[in-house]
PDB file of N, CA and C in Angstrom:
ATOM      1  N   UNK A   1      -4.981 -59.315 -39.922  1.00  0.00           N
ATOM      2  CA  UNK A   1      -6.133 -59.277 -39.048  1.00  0.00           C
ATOM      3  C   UNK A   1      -6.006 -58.059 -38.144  1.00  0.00           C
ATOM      4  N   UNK A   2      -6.903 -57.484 -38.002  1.00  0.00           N
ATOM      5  CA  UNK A   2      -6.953 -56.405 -37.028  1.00  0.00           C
ATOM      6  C   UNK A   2      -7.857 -56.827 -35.903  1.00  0.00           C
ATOM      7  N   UNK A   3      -7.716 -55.751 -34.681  1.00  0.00           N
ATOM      8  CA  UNK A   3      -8.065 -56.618 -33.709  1.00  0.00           C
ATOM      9  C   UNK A   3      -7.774 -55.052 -32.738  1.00  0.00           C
ATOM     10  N   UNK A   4      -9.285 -54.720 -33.040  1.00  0.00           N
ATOM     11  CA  UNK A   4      -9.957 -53.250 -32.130  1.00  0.00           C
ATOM     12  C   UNK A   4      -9.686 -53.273 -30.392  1.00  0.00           C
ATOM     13  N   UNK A   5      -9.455 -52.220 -29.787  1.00  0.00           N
ATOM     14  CA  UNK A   5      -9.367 -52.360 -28.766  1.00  0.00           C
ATOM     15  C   UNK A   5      -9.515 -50.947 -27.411  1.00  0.00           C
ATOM     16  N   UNK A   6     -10.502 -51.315 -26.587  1.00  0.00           N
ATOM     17  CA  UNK A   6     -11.440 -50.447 -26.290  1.00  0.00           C
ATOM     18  C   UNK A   6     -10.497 -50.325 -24.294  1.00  0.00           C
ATOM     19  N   UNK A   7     -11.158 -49.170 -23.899  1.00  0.00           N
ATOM     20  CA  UNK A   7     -10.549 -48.042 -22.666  1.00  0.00           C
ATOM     21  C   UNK A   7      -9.183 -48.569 -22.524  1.00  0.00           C
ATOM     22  N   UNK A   8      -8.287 -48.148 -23.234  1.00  0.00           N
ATOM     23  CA  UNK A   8      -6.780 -48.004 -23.035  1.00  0.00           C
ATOM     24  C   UNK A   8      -7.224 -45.871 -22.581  1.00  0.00           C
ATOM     25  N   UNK A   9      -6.106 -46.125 -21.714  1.00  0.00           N
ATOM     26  CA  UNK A   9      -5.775 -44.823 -20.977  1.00  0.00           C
ATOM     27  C   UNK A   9      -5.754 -43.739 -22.261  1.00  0.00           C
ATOM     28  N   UNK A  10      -6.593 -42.536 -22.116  1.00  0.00           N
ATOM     29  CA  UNK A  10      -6.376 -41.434 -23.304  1.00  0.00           C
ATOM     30  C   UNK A  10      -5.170 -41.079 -23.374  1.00  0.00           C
ATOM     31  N   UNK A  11      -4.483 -40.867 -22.541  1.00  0.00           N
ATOM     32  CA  UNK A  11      -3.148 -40.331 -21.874  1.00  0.00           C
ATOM     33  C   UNK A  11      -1.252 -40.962 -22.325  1.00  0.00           C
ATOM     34  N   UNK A  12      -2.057 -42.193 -22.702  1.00  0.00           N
ATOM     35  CA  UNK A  12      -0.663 -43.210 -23.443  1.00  0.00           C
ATOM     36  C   UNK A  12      -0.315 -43.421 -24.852  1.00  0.00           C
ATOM     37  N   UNK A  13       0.958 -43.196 -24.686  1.00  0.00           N
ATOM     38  CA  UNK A  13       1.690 -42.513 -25.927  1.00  0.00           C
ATOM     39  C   UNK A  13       2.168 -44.152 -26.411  1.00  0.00           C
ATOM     40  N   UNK A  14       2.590 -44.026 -27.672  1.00  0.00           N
ATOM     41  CA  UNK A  14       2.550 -45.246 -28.817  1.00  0.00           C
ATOM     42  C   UNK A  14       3.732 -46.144 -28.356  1.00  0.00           C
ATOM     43  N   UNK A  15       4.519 -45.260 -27.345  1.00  0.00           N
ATOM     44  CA  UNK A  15       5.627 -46.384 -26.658  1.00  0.00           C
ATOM     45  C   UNK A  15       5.064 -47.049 -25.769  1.00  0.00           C
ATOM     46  N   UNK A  16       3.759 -46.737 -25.106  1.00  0.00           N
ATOM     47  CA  UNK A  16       3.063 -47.084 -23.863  1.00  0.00           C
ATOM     48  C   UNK A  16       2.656 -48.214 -24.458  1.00  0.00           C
ATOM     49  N   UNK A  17       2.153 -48.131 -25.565  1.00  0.00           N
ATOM     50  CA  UNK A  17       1.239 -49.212 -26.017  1.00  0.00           C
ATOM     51  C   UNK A  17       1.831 -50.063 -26.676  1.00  0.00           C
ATOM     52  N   UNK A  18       3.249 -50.356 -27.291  1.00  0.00           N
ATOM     53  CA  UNK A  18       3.725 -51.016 -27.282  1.00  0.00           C
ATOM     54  C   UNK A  18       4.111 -52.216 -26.400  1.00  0.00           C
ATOM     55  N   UNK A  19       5.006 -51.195 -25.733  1.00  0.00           N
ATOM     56  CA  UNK A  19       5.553 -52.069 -24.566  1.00  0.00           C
ATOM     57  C   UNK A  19       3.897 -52.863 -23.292  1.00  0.00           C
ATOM     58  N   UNK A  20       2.652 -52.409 -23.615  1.00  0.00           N
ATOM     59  CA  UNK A  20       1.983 -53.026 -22.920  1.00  0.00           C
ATOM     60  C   UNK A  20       1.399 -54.645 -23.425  1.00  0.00           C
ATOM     61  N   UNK A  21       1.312 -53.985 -24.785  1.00  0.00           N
ATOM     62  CA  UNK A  21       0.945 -55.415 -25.303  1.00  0.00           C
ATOM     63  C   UNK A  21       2.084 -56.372 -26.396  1.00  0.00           C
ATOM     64  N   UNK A  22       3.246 -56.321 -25.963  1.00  0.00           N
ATOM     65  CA  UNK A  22       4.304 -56.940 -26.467  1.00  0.00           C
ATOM     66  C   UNK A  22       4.110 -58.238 -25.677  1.00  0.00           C
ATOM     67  N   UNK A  23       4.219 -58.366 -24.228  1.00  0.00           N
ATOM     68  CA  UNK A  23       4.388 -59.471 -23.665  1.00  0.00           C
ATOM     69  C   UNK A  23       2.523 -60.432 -24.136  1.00  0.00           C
ATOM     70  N   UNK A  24       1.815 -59.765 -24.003  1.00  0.00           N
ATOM     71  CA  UNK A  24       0.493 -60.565 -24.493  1.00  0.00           C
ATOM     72  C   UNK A  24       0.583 -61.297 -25.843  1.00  0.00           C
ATOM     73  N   UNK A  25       1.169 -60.296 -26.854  1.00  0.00           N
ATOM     74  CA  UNK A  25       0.883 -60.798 -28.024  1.00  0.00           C
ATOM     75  C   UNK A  25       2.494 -61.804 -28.369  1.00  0.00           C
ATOM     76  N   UNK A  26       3.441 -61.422 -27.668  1.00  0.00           N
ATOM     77  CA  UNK A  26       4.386 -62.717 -28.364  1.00  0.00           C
ATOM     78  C   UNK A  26       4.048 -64.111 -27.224  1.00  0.00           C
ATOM     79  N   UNK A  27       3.142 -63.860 -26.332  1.00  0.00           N
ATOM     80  CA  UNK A  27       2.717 -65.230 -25.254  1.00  0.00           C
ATOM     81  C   UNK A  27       1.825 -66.509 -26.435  1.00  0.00           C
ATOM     82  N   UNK A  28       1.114 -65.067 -27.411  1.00  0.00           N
ATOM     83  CA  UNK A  28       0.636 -66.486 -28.595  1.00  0.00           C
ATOM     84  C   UNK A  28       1.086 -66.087 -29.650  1.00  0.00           C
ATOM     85  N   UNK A  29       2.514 -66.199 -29.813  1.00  0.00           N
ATOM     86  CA  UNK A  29       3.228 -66.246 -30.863  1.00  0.00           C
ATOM     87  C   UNK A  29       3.225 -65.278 -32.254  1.00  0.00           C
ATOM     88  N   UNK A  30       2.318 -64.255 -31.537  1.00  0.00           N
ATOM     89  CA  UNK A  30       2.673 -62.932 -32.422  1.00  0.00           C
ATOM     90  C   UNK A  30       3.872 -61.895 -32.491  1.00  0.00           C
ATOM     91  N   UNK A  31       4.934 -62.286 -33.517  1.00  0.00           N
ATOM     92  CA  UNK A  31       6.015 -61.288 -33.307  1.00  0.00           C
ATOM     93  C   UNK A  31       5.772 -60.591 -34.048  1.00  0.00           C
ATOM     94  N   UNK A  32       4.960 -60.288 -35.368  1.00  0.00           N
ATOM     95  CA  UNK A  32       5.022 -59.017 -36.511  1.00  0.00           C
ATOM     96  C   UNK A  32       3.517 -58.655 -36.483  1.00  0.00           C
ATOM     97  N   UNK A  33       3.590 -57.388 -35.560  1.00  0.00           N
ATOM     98  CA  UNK A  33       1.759 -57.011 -35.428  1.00  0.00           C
ATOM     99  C   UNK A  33       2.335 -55.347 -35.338  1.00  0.00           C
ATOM    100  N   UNK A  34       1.280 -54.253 -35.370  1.00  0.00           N
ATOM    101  CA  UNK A  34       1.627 -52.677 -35.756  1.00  0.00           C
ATOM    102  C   UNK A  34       0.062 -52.183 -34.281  1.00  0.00           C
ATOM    103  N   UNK A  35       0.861 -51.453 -33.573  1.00  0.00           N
ATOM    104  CA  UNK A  35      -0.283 -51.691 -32.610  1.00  0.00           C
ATOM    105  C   UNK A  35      -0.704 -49.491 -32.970  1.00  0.00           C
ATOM    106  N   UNK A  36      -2.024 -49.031 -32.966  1.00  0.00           N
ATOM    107  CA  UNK A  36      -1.828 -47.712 -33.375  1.00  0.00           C
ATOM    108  C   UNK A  36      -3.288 -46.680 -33.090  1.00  0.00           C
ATOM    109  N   UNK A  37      -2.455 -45.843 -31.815  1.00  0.00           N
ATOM    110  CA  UNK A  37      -3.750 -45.263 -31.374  1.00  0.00           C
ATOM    111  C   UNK A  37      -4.640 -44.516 -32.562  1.00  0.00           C
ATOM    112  N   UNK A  38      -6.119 -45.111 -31.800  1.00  0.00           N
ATOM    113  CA  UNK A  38      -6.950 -43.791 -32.526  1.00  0.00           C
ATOM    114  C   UNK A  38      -7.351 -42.706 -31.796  1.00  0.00           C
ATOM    115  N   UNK A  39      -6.357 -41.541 -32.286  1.00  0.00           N
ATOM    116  CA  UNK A  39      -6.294 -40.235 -31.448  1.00  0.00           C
ATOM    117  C   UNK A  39      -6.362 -39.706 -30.239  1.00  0.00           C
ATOM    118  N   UNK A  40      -7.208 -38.902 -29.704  1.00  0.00           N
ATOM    119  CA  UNK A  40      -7.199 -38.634 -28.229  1.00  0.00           C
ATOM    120  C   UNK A  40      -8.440 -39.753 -28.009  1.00  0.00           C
ATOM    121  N   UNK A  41      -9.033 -40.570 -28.014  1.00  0.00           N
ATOM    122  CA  UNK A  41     -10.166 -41.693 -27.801  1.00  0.00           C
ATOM    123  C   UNK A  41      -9.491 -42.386 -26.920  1.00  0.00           C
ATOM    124  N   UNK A  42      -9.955 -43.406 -26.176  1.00  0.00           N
ATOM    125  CA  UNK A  42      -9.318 -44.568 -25.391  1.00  0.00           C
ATOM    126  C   UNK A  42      -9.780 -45.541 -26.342  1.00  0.00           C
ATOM    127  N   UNK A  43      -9.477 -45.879 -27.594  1.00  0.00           N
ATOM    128  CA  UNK A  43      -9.062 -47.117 -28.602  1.00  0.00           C
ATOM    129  C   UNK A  43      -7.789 -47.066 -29.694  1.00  0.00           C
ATOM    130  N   UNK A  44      -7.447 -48.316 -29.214  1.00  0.00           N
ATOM    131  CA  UNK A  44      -6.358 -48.357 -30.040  1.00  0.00           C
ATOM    132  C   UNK A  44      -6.556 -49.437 -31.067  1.00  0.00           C
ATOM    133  N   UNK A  45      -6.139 -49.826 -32.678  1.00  0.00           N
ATOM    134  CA  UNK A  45      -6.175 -50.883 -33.581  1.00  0.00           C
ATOM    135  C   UNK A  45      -4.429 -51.821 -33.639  1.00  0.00           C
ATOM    136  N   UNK A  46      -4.803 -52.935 -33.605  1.00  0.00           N
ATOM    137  CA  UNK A  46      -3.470 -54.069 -33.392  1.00  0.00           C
ATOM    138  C   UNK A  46      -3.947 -54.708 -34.827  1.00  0.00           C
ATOM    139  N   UNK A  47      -2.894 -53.929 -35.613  1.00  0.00           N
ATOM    140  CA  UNK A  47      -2.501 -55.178 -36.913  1.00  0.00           C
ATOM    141  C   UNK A  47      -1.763 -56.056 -36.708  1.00  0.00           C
ATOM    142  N   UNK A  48      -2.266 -57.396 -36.967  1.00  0.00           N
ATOM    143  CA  UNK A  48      -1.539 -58.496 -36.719  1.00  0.00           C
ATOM    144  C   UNK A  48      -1.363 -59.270 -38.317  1.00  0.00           C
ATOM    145  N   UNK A  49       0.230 -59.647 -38.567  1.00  0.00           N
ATOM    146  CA  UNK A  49       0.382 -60.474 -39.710  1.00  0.00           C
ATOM    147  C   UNK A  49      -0.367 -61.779 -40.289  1.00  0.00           C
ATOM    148  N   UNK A  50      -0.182 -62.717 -38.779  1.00  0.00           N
ATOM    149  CA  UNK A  50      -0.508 -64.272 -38.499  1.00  0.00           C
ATOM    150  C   UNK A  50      -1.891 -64.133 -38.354  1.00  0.00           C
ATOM    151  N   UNK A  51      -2.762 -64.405 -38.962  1.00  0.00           N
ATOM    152  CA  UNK A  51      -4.561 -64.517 -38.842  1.00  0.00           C
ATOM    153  C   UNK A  51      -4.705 -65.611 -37.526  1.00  0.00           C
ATOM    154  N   UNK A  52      -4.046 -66.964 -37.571  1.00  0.00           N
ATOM    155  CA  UNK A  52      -3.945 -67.597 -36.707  1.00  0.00           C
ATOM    156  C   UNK A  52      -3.861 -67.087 -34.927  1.00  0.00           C
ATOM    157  N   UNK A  53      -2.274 -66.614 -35.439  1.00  0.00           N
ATOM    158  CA  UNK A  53      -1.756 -66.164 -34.378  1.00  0.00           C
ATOM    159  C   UNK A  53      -3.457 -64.906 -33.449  1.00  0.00           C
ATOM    160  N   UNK A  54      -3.920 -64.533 -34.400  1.00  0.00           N
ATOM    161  CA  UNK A  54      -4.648 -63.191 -33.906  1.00  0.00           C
ATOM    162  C   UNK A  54      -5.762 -63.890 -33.042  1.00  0.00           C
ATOM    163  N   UNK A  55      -6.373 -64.811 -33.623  1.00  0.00           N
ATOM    164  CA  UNK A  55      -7.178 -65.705 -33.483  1.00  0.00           C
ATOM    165  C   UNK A  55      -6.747 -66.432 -32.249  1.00  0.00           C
ATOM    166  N   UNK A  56      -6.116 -67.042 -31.497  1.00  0.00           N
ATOM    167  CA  UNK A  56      -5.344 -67.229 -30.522  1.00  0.00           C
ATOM    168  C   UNK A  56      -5.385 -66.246 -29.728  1.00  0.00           C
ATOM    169  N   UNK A  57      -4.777 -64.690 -29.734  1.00  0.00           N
ATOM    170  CA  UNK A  57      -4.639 -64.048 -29.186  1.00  0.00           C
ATOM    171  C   UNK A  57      -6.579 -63.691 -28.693  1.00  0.00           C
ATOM    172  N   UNK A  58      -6.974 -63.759 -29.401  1.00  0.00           N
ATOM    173  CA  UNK A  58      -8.812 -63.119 -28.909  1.00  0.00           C
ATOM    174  C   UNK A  58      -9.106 -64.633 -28.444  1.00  0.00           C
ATOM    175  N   UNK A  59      -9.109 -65.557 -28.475  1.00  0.00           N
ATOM    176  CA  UNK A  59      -9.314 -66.395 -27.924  1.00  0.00           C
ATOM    177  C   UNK A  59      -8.853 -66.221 -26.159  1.00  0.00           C
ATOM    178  N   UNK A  60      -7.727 -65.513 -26.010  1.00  0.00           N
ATOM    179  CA  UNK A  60      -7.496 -65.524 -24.519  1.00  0.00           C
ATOM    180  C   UNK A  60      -7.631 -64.599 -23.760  1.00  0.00           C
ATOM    181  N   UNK A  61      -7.415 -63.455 -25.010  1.00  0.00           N
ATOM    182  CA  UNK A  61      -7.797 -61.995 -24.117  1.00  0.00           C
ATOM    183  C   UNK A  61      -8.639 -61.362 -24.873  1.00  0.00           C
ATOM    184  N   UNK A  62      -9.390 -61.744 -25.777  1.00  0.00           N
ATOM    185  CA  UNK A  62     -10.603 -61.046 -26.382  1.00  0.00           C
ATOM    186  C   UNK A  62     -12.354 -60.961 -26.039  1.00  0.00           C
ATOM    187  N   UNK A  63     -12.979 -60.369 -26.257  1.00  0.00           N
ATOM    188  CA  UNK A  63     -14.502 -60.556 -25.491  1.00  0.00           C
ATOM    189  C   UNK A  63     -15.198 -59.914 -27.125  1.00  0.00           C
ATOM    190  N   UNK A  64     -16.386 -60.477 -26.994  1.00  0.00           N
ATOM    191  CA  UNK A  64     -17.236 -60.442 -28.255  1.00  0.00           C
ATOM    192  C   UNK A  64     -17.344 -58.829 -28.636  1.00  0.00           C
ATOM    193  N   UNK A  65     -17.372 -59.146 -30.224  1.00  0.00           N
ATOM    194  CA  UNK A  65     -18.011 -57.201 -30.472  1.00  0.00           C
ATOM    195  C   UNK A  65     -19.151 -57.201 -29.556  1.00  0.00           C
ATOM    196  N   UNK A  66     -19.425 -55.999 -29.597  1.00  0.00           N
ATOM    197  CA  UNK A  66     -20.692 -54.738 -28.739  1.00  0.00           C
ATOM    198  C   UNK A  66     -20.394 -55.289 -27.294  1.00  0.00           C
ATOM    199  N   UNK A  67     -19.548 -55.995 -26.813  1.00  0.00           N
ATOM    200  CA  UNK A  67     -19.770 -56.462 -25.208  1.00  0.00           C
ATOM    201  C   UNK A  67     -19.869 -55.443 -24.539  1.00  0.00           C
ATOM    202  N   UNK A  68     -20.493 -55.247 -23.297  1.00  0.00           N
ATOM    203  CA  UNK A  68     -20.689 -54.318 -22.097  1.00  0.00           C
ATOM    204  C   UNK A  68     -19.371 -53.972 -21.666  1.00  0.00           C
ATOM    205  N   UNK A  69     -19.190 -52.955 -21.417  1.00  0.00           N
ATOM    206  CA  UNK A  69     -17.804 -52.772 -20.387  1.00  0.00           C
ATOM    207  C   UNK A  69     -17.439 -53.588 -19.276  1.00  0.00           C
ATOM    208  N   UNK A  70     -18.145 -54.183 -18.607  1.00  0.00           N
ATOM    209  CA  UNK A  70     -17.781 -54.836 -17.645  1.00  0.00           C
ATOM    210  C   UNK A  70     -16.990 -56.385 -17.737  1.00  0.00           C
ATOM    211  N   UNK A  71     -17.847 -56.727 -19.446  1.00  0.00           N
ATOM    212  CA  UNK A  71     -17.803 -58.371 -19.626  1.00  0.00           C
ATOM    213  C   UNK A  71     -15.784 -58.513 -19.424  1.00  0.00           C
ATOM    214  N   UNK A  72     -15.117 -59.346 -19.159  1.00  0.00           N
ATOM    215  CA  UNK A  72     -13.736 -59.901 -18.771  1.00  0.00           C
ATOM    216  C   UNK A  72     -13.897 -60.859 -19.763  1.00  0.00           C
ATOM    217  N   UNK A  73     -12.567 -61.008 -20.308  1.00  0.00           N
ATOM    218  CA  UNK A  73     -12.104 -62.310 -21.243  1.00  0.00           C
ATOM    219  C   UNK A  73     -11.308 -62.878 -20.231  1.00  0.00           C
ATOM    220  N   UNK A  74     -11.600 -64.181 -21.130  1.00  0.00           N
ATOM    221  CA  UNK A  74     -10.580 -65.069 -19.764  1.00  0.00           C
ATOM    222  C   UNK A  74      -9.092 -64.928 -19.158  1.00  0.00           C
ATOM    223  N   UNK A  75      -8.294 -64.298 -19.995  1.00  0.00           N
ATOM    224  CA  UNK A  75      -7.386 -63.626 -19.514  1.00  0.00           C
ATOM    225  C   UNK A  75      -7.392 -62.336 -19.461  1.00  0.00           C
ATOM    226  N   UNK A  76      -7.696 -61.538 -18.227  1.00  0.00           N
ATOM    227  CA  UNK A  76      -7.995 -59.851 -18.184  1.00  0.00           C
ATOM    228  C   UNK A  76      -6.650 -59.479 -18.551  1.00  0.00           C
ATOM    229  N   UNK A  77      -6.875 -58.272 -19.179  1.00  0.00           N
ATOM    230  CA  UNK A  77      -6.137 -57.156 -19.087  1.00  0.00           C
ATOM    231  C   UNK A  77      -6.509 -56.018 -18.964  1.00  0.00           C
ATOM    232  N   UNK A  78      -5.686 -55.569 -17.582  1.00  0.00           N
ATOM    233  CA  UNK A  78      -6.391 -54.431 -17.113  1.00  0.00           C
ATOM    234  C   UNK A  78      -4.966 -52.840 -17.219  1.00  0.00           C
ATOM    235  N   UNK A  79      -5.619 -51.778 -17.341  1.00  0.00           N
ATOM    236  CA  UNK A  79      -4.296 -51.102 -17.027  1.00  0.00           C
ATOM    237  C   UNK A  79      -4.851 -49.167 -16.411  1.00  0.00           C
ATOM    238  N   UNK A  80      -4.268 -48.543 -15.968  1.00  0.00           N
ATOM    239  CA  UNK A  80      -4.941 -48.185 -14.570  1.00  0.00           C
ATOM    240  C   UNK A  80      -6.616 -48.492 -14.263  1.00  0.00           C
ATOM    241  N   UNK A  81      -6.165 -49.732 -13.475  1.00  0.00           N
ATOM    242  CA  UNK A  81      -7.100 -50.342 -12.915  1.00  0.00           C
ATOM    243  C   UNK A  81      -8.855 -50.156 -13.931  1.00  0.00           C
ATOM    244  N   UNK A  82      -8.360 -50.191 -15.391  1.00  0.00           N
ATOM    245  CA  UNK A  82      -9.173 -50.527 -16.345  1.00  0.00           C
ATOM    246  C   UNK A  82      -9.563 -52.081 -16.883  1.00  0.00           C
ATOM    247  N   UNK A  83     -10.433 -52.240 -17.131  1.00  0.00           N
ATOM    248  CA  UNK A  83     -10.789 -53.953 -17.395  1.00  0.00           C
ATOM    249  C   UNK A  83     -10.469 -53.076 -19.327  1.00  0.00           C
ATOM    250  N   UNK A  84      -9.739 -53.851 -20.194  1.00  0.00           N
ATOM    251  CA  UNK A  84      -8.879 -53.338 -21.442  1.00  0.00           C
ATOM    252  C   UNK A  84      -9.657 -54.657 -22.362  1.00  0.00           C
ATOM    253  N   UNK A  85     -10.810 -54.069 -23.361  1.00  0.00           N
ATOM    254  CA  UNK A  85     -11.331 -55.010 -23.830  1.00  0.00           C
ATOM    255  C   UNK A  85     -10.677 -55.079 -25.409  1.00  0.00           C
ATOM    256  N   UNK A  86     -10.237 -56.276 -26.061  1.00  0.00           N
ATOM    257  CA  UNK A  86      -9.684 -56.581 -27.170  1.00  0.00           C
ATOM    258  C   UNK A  86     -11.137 -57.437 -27.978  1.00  0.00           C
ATOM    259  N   UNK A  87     -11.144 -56.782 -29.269  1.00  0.00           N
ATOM    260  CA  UNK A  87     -12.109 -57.676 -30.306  1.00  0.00           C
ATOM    261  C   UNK A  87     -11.705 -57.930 -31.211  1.00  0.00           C
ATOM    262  N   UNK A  88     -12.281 -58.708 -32.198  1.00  0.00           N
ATOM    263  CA  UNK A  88     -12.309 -58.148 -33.605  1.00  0.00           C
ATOM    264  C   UNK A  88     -12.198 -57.563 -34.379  1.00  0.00           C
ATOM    265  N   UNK A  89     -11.453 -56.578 -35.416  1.00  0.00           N
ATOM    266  CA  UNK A  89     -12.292 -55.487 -35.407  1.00  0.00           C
ATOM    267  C   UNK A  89     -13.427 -55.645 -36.927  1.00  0.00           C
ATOM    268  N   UNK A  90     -14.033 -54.564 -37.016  1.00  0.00           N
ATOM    269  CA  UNK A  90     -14.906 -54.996 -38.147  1.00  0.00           C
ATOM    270  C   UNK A  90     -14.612 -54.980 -39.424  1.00  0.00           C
ATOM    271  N   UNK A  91     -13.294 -54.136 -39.630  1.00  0.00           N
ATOM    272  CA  UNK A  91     -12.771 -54.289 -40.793  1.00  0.00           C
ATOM    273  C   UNK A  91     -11.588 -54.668 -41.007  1.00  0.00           C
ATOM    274  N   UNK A  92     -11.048 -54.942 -42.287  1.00  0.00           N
ATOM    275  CA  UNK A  92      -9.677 -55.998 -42.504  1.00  0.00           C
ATOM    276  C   UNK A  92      -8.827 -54.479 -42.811  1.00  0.00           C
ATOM    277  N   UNK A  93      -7.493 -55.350 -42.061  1.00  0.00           N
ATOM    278  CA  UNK A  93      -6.535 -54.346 -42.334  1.00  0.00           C
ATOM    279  C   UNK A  93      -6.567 -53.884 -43.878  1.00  0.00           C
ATOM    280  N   UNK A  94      -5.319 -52.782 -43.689  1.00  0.00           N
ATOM    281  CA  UNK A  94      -5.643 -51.956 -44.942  1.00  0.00           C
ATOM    282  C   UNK A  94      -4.032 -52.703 -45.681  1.00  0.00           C
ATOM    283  N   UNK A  95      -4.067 -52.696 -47.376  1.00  0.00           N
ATOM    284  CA  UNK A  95      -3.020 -53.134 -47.665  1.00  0.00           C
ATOM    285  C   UNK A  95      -1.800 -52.833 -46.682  1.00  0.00           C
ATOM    286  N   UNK A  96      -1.510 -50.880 -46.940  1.00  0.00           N
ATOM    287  CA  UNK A  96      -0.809 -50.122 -46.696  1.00  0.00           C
ATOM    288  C   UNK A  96      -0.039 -50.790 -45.149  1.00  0.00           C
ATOM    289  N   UNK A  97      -0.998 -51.135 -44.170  1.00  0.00           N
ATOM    290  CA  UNK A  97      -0.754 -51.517 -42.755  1.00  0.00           C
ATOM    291  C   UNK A  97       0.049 -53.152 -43.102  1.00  0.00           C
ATOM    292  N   UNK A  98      -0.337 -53.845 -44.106  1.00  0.00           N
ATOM    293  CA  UNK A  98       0.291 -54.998 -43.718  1.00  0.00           C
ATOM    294  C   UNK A  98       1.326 -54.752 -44.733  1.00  0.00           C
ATOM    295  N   UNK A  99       1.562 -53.992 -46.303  1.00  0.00           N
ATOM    296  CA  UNK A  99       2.719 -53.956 -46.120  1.00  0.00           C
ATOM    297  C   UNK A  99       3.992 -53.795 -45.247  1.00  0.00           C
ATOM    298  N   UNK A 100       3.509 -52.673 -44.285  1.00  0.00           N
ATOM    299  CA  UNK A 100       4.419 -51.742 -43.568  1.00  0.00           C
ATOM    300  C   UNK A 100       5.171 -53.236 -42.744  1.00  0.00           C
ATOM    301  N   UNK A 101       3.880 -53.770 -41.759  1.00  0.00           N
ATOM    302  CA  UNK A 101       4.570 -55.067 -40.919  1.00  0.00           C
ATOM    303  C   UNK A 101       5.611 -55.841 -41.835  1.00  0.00           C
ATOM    304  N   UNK A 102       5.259 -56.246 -43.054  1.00  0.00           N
ATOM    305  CA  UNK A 102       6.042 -57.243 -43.970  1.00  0.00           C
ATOM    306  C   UNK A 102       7.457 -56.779 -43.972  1.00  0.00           C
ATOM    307  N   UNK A 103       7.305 -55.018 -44.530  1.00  0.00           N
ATOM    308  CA  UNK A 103       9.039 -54.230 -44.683  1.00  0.00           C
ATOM    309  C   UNK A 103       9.500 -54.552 -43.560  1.00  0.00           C
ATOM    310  N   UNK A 104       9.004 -53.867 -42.149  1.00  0.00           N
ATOM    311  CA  UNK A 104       9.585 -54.384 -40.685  1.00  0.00           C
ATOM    312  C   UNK A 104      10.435 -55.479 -40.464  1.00  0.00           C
ATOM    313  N   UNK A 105       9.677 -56.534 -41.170  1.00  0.00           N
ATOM    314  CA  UNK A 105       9.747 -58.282 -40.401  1.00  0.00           C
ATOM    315  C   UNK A 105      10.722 -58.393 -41.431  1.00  0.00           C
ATOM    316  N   UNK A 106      11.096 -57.847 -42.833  1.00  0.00           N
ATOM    317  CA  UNK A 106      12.333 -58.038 -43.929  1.00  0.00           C
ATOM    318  C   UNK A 106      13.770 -57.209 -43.023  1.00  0.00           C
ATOM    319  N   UNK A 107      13.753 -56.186 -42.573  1.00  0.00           N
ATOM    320  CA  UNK A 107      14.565 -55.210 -42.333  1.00  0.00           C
ATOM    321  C   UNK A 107      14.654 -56.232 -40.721  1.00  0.00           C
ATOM    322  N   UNK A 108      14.345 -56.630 -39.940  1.00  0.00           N
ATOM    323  CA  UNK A 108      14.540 -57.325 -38.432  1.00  0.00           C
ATOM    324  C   UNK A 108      15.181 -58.349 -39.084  1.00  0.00           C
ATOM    325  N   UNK A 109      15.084 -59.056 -40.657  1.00  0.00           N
ATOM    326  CA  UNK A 109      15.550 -60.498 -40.868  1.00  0.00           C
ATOM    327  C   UNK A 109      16.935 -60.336 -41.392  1.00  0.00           C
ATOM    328  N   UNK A 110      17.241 -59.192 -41.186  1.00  0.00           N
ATOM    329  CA  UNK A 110      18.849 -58.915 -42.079  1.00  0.00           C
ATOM    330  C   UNK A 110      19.703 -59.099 -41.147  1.00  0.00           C
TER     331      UNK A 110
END
């Protein structure tokens, strides 16, 4: 499942974005997800393994596609003093992306 995600800082580098949404996504039990800016834009895409798990996760911090900038999910996340909107996204991950998580989650299980 992928799971689009709109005004993250242009400025933050792929360790930034890690370490920001590590504590969100293992709070609903996502440990094998690939989080990966799109370019100089303020959006980033979160491959997530667990469809469940993802589903959970937009359930607490997600807000509907096309929402307004302003709309808040019930659990905000904000980061410089940005309201950080998480969706859906419209398309399904790509094989390539969920192999990669699978090798990860084999190579962490050794």
């Amino acid at each position: 499942m992928d799971i689009f995600v709109r005004h993250i800082p242009t400025h933050a580098t792929q360790k930034q974005l890690d370490f920001y949404f590590s504590g969100p996504l293992k709070a609903c039990g996502i440990t094998d997800y690939h989080v990966e800016k799109l370019g100089d834009k303020p959006n980033a895409i979160i491959t997530v393994l667990d469809t469940f798990a993802g589903q959970r996760f937009l359930q607490q911090y997600g807000v509907p596609i096309h929402a307004p900038p302003h709309l808040r999910a019930p659990l905000n996340l904000t980061w410089d003093n940005r309201n950080v909107q998480c969706m859906k996204a419209r398309n399904d991950p790509s094989d390539i992306s969920l192999q990669a998580i699978l090798f990860d989650k084999s190579q962490r299980a050794r």
